[in-house]
Structure formats: C-alpha cells, structure tokens
Protein backbone atom coordinates (compact mmCIF):
# COMPACT_ATOMS: atom_id res chain seq x y z
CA UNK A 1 -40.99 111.43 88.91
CA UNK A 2 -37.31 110.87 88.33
CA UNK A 3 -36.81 114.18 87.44
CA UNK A 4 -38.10 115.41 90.83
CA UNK A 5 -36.91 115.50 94.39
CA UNK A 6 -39.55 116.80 96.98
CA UNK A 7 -37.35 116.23 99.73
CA UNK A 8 -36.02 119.54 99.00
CA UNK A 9 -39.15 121.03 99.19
CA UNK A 10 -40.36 119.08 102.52
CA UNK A 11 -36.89 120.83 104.29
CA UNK A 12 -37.80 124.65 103.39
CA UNK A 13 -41.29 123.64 104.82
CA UNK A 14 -40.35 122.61 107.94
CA UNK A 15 -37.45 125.29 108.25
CA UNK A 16 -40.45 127.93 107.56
CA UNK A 17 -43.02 126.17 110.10
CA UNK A 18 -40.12 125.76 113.05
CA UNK A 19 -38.06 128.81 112.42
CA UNK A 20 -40.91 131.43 112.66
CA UNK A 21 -42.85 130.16 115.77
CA UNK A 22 -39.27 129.76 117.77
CA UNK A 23 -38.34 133.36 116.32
CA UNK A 24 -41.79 134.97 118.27
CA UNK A 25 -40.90 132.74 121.41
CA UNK A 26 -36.87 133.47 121.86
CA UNK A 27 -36.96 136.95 120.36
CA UNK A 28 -33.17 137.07 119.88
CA UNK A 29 -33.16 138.35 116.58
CA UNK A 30 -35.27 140.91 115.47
CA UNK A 31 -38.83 138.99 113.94
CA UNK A 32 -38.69 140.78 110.77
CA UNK A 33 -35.29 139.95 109.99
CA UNK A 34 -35.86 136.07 110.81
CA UNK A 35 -38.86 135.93 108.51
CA UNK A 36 -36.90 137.27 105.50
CA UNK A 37 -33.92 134.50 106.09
CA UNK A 38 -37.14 132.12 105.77
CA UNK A 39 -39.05 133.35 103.25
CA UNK A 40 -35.20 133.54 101.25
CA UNK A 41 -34.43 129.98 101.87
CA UNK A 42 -38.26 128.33 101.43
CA UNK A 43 -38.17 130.03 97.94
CA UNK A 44 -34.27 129.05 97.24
CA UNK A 45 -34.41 125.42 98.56
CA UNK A 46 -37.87 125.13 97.64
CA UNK A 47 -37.34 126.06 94.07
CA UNK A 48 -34.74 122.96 93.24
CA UNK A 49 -38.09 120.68 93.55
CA UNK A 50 -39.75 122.02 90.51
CA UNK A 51 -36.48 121.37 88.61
CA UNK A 52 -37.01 119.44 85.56
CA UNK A 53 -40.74 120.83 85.66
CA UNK A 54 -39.94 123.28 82.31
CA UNK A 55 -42.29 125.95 83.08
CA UNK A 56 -43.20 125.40 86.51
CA UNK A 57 -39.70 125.74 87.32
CA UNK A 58 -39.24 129.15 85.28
CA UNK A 59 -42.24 130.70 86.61
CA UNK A 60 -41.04 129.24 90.12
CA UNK A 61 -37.63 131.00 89.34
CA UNK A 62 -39.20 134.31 88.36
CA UNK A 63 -41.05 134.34 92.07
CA UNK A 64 -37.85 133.12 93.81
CA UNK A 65 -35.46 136.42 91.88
CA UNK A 66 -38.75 138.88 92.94
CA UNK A 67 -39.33 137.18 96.36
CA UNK A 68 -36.02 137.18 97.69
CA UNK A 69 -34.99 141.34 96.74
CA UNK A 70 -38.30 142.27 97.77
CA UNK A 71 -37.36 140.45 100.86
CA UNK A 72 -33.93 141.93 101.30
CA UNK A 73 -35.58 145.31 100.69
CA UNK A 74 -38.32 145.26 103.06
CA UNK A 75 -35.90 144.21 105.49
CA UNK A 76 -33.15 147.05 105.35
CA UNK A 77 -36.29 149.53 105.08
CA UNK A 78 -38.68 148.53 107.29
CA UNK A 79 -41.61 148.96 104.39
CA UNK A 80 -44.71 147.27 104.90
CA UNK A 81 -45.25 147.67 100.81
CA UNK A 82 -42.23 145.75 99.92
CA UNK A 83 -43.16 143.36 102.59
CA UNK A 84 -46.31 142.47 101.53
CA UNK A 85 -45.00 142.42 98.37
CA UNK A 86 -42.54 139.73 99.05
CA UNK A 87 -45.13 137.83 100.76
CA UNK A 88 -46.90 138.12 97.33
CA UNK A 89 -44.38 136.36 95.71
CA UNK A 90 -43.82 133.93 98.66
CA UNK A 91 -47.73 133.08 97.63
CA UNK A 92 -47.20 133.00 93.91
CA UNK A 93 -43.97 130.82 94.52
CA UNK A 94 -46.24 128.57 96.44
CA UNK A 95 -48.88 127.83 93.73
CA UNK A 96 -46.39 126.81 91.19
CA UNK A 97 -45.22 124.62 93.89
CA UNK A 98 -48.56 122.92 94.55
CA UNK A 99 -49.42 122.83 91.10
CA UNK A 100 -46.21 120.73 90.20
CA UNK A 101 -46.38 118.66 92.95
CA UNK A 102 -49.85 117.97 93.17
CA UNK A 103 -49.57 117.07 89.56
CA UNK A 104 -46.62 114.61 90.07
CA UNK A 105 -48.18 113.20 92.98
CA UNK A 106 -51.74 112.09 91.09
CA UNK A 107 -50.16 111.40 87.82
CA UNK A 108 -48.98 107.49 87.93
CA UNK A 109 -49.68 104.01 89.69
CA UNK A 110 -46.04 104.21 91.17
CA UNK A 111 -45.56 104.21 95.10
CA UNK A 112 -42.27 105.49 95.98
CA UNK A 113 -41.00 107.62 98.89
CA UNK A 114 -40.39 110.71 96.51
CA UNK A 115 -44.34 110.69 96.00
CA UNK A 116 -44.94 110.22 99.79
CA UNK A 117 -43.07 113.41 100.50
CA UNK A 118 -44.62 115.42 97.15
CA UNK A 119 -48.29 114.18 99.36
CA UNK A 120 -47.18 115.55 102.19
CA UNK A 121 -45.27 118.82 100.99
CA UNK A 122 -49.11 119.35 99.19
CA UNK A 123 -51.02 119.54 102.84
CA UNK A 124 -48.16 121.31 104.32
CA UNK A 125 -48.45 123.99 101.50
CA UNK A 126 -51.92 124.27 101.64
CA UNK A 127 -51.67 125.41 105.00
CA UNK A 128 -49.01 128.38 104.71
CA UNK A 129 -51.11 129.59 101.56
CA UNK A 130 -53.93 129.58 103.39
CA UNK A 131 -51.90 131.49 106.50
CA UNK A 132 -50.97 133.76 103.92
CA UNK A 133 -54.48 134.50 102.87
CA UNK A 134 -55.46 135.06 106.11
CA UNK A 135 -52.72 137.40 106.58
CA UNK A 136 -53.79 139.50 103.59
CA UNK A 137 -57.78 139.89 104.03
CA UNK A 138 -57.02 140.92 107.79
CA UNK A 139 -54.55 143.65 106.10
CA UNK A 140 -57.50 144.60 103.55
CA UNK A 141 -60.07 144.54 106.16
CA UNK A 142 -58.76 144.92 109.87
CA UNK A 143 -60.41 142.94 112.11
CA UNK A 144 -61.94 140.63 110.45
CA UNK A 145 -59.96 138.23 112.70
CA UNK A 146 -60.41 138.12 116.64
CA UNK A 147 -57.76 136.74 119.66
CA UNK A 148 -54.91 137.79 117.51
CA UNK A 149 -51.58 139.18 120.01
CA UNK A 150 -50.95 142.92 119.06
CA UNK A 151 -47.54 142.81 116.85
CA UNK A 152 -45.70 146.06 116.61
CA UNK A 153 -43.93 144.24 113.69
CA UNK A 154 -45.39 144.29 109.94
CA UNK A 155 -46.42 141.06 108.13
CA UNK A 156 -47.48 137.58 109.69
CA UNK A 157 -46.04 135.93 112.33
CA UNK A 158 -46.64 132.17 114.22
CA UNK A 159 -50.29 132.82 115.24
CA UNK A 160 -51.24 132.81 111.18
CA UNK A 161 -50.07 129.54 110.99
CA UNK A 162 -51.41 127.90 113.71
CA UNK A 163 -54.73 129.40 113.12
CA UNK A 164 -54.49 127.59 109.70
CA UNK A 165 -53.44 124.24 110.77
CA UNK A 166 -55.69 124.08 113.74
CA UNK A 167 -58.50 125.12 111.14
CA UNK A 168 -57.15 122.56 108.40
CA UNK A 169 -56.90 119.60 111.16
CA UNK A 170 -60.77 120.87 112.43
CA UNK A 171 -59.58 121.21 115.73
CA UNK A 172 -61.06 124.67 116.61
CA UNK A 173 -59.85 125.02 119.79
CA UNK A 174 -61.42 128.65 119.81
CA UNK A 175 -58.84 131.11 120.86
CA UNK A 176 -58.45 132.51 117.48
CA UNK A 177 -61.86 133.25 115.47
CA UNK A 178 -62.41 134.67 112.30
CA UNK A 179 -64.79 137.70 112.54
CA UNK A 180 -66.36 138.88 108.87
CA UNK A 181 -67.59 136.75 106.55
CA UNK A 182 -64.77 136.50 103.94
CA UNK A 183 -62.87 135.22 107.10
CA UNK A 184 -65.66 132.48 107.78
CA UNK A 185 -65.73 131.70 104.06
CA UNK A 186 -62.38 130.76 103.61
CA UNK A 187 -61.72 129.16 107.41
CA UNK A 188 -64.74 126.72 106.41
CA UNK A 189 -63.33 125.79 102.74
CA UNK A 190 -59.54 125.33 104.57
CA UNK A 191 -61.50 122.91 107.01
CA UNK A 192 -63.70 121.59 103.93
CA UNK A 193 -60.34 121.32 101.34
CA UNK A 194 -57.85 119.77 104.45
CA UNK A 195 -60.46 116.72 105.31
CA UNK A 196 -61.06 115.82 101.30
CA UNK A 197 -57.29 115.89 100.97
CA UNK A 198 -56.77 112.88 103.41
CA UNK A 199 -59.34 111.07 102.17
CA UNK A 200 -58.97 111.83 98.59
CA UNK A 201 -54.92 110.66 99.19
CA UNK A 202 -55.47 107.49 100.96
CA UNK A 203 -57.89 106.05 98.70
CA UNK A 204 -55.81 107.68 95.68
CA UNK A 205 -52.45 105.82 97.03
CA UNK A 206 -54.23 102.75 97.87
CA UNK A 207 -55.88 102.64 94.37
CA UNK A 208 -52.02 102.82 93.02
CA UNK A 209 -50.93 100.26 95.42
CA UNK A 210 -53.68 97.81 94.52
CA UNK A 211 -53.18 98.60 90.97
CA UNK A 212 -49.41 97.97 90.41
CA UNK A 213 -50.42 94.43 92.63
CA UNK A 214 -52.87 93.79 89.98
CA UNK A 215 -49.84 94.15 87.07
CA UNK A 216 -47.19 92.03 88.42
C-alpha cells in the first residue's frame, strides 16, 4: 500500500465529474475540446496511482500514450472514430485502474486514509465505466435510451453521468430511461453492483478494523 497513492487518482475523478457537467452549463469553450483536456488529464494524473503496480501500471501507460493522441486527434478533426476511440482507451485505462485499486483496497487488515480514498476512487470509477457503456450501446443501437437532450456534438456529455450515478445510488428519478433491453440489463446490474459495493465495503473495513483490534 506504500507503494500507492490514490489521492492522485481521487483528483482526476473529480476534475472529470465537475469539469464536464460545468462545460454543458457555461458553454464557453467549445464541449468537445473541454472533454479532451479531461479525458488527457484523468488518464495522466490518474496513471501515477498505479505506479509501483508493475503491470498494471504498464498496461495503464499503454492506454494513457493511445488515449491521449487519439484525444488530441479527434479534437483537431472533429472525427467521431477517433473519438470513440479515445473513449475506448479512456475505458480500458479505467479497468486497469479498478483492478489495481480494488485489489489494494481488499488485500490487508490495514485501515489507513490511502485505502479510504482507493474505496472510494472504486465506486466513483464504477460509475464513469458504466457512463461509458451507456454511451457506447446507445452509439451501437440508437435509441435504446429515452429523455436524452439532442447534442449536435459527438461523444458523451453530463447527462451519461448522471444517468449512471442516479442509477448506481437507486434513485430513479425517471427523466432519463433506458429503452431496449441491453439498456435495462446493464441499468439493473449498475443498481445491483453499486448497493453490494457499500455493503460489501463496510462490513469488509469493519472486519479489518475489528481484526487489527483483535492483534494488538
């Protein structure tokens, strides 16, 4: 755990889950462009928490090198390929993340704020690769999402998100619903996977807690 520093991770999180909702509201730069300077600095901030992790952190590399040209590229030409080709490695980036963190966070009777932080960077990240998904089965199959704003713009924008955390959290608050049944499928296991995370954490950190009690 010493190796590790999930703080890093937590701050490209939160710059991604801020930046791209005030981007859609104040519209003073152009939406594309904004999401690209996220997606860059979630994958090169985000990448110095799997350092020390061997191959998580070369694999993590690898997406961070792809994620960022594709990025730069579907930026200057306005290419919905290279953009949801980025996003591809924005996903693939994030499941090295999880993986490594998750692992660091179960792993060991230790409480410490560095594992607090890897717990919480694992729910946050669980609900921008679900947004992701989303973003790509409504590409594959339009429609099969319904109360969605029209975007001139390519790729995903604010409303992916909150659709995912509102599903995660199981507050369904209705204005966004998920049409065909690959949508259903995967807005029920979000809801399903979010809940058995809390509980499954909680009992997991007080079963550490208790524990390391038990050896002093």
């Amino acid at each position: 755990m010493a190796r590790t520093n999930f703080f890093y991770l937590l701050i490209a999180l939160l710059i991604l889950l801020v930046a791209i909702p005030l981007a859609d509201d104040l519209d003073l730069v152009s939406a594309p462009i904004v999401r690209g300077l996220v997606f860059s600095c979630l994958l090169v901030i985000g990448v110095w928490s799997l350092k020390g992790g061997g191959r998580f952190f070369s694999v993590g590399m690898a997406f961070v090198i792809a994620g960022v040209i594709l990025n730069v590229v579907a930026v200057q030409m306005h290419s919905q390929f290279f953009q949801y080709s980025s996003l591809l490695s924005l996903l693939g980036f994030m499941l090295v993340a999880i993986s490594f963190t998750l692992k660091q966070v179960v792993i060991g009777t230790e409480i410490n704020a560095n594992r607090l932080v890897g717990a919480i960077c694992v729910y946050l990240l669980l609900g921008v690769i679900w947004a992701m998904i989303y973003t790509l089965v409504n590409t594959v199959s339009p429609g099969s999402y319904a109360g969605f704003s029209p975007m001139d713009d390519l790729g995903w924008d604010s409303e992916w998100l909150y659709f995912s955390f509102v599903t995660m959290t199981t507050l369904g608050y209705g204005d966004i619903l998920p049409i065909s049944a690959t949508a259903r499928g995967l807005a029920y296991m979000q809801a399903v996977v979010g809940q058995f995370y809390i509980a499954v954490l909680v009992a997991g950190l007080i079963g550490a807690y208790v524990s390391k009690r038990s050896e002093r």
